[in-house]
C-alpha atoms as a PDB file:
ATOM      1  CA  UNK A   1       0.000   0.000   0.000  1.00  0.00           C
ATOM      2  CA  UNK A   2       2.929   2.369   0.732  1.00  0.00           C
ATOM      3  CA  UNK A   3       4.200   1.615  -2.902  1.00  0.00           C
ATOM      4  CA  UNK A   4       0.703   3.106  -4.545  1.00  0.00           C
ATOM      5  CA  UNK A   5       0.875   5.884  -2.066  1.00  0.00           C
ATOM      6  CA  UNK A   6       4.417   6.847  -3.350  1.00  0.00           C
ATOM      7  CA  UNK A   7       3.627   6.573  -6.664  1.00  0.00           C
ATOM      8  CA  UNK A   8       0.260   9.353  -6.170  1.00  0.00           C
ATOM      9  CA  UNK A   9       3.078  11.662  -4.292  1.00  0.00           C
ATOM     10  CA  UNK A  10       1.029  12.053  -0.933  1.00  0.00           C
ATOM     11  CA  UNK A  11       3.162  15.507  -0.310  1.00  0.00           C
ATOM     12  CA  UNK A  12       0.778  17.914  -2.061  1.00  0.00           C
ATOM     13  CA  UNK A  13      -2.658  16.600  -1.440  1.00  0.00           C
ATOM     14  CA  UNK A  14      -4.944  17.917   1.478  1.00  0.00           C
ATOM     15  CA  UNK A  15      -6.053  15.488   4.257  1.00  0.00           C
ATOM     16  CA  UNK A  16      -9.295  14.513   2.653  1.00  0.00           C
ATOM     17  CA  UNK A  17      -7.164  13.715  -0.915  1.00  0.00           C
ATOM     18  CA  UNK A  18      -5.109  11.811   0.807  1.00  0.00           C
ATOM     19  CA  UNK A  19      -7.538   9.991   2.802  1.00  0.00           C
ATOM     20  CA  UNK A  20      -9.552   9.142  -0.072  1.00  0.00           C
ATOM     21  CA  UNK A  21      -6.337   7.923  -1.778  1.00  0.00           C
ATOM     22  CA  UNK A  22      -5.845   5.817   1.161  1.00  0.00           C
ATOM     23  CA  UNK A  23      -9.093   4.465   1.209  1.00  0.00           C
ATOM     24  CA  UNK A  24      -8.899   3.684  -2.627  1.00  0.00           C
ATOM     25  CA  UNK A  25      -5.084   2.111  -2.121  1.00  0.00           C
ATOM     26  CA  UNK A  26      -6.427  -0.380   0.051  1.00  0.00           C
ATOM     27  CA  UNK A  27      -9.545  -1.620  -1.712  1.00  0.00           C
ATOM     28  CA  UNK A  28      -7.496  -2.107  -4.842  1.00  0.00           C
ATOM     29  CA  UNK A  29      -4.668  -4.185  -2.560  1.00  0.00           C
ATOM     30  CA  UNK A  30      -7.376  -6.276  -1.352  1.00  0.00           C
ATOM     31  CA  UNK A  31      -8.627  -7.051  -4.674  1.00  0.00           C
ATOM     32  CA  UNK A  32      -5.230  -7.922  -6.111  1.00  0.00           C
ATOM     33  CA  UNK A  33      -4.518  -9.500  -2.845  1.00  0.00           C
ATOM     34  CA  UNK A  34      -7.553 -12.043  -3.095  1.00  0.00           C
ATOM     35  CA  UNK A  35      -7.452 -12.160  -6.517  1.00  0.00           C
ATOM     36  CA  UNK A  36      -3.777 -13.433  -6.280  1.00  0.00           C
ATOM     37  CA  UNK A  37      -4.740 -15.632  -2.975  1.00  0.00           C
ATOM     38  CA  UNK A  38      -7.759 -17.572  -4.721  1.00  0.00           C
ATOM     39  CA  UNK A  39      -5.654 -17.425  -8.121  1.00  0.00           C
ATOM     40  CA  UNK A  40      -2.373 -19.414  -6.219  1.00  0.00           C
ATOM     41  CA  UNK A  41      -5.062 -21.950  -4.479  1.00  0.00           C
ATOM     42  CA  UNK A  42      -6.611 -22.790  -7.031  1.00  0.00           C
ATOM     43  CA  UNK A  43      -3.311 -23.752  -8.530  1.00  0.00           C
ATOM     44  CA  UNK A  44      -2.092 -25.286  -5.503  1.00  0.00           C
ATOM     45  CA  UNK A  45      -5.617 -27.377  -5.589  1.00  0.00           C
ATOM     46  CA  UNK A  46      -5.265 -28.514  -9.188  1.00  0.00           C
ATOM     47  CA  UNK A  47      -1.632 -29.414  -8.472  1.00  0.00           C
ATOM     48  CA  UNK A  48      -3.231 -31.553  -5.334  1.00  0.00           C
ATOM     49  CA  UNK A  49      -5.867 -32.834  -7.427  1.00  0.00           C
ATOM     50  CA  UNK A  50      -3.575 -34.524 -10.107  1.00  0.00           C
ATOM     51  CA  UNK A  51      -0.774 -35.748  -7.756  1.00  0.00           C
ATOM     52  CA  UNK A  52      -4.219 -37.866  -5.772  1.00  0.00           C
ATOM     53  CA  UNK A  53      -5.506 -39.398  -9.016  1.00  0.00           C
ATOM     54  CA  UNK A  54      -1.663 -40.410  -9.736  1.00  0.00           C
ATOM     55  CA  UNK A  55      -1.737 -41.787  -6.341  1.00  0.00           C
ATOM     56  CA  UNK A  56      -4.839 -43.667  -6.525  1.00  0.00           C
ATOM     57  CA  UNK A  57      -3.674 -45.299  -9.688  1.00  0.00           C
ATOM     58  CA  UNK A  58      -0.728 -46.279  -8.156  1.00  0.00           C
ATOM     59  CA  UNK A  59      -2.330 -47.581  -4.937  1.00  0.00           C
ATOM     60  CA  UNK A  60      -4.771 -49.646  -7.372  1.00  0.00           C
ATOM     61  CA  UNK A  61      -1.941 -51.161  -9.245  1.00  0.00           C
ATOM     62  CA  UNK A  62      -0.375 -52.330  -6.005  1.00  0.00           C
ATOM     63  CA  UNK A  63      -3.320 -53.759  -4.767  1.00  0.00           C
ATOM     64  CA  UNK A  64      -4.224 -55.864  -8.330  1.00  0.00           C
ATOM     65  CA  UNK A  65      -0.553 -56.785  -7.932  1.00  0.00           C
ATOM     66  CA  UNK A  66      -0.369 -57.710  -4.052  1.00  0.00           C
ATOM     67  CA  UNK A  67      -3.581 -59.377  -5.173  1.00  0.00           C
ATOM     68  CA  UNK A  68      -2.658 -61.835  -7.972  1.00  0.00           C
ATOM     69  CA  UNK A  69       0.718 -62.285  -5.912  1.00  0.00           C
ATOM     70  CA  UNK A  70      -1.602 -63.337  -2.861  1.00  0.00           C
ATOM     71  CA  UNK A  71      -3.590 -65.673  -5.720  1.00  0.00           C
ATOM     72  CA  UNK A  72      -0.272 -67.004  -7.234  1.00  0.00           C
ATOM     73  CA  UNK A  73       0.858 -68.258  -3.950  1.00  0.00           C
ATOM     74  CA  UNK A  74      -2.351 -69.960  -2.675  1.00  0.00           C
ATOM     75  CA  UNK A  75      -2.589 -71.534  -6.110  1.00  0.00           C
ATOM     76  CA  UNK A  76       1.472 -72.866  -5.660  1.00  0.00           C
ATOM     77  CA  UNK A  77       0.820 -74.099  -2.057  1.00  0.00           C
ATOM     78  CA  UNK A  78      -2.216 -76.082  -3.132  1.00  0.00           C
ATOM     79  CA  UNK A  79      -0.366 -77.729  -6.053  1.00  0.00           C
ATOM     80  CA  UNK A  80       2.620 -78.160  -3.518  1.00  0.00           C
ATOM     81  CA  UNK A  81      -0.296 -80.088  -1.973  1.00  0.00           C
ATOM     82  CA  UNK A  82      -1.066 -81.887  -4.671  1.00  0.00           C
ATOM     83  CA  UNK A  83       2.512 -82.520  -6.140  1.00  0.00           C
ATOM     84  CA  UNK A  84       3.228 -84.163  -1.978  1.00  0.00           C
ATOM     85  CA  UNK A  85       0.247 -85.919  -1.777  1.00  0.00           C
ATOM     86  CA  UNK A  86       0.602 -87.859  -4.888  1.00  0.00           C
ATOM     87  CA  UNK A  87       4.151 -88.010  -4.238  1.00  0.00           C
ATOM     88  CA  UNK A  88       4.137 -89.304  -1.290  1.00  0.00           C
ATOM     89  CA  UNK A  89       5.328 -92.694  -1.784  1.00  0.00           C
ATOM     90  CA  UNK A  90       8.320 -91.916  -3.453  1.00  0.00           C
ATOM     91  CA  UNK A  91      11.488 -90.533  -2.470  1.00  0.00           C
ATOM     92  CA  UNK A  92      12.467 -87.828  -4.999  1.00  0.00           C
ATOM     93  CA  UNK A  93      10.268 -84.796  -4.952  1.00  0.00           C
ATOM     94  CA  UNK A  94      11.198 -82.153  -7.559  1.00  0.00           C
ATOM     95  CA  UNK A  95       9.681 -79.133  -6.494  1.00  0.00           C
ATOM     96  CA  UNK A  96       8.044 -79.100  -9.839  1.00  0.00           C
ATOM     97  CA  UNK A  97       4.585 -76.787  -9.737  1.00  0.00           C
ATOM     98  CA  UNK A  98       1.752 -78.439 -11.227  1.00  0.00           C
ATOM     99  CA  UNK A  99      -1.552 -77.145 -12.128  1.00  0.00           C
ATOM    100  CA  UNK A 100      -3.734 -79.671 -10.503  1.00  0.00           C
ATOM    101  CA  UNK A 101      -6.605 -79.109 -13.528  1.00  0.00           C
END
């Protein structure tokens, strides 16, 4: 506000001049000022907005993956099962996975 009162060179105007010049500095800093607040959060929001949905993807990738990992391994200790159970007369076992369809 001092900077637009500088530039209107307060020296030469009356008390009223300058008190209307006062008054008029300040309304325009609090324009620019919430112009220039709700301008930068809006960015900041936006920039919030897109690093969330880049989250979210990743989080769902992770999960599908933790999820067919979970999948893979219940499907390997039931054909360990399998492989054991009808291997269990013999002496070799090859730790060979075997779909048990």
């Amino acid at each position: 506000m001092e900077r637009k009162m500088r530039k209107r060179n307060p020296s030469t105007l009356t008390c009223n001049e300058l008190t209307n010049r006062l008054a008029d500095a300040s309304k325009s800093i609090i324009t620019d000022s919430c112009k220039n607040y709700c301008q930068h959060t809006s960015k900041i929001q936006k920039s919030y907005w897109d690093k969330g949905s880049l989250m979210e993807n990743v989080l769902e990738m992770l999960s599908l993956q933790y999820n067919d990992s979970e999948n893979d391994s219940e499907s390997d200790s039931s054909d360990k099962d399998t492989i054991s159970e009808n291997a269990e007369g013999k002496a070799i076992n090859l730790g060979i996975y075997l779909n048990s369809d």
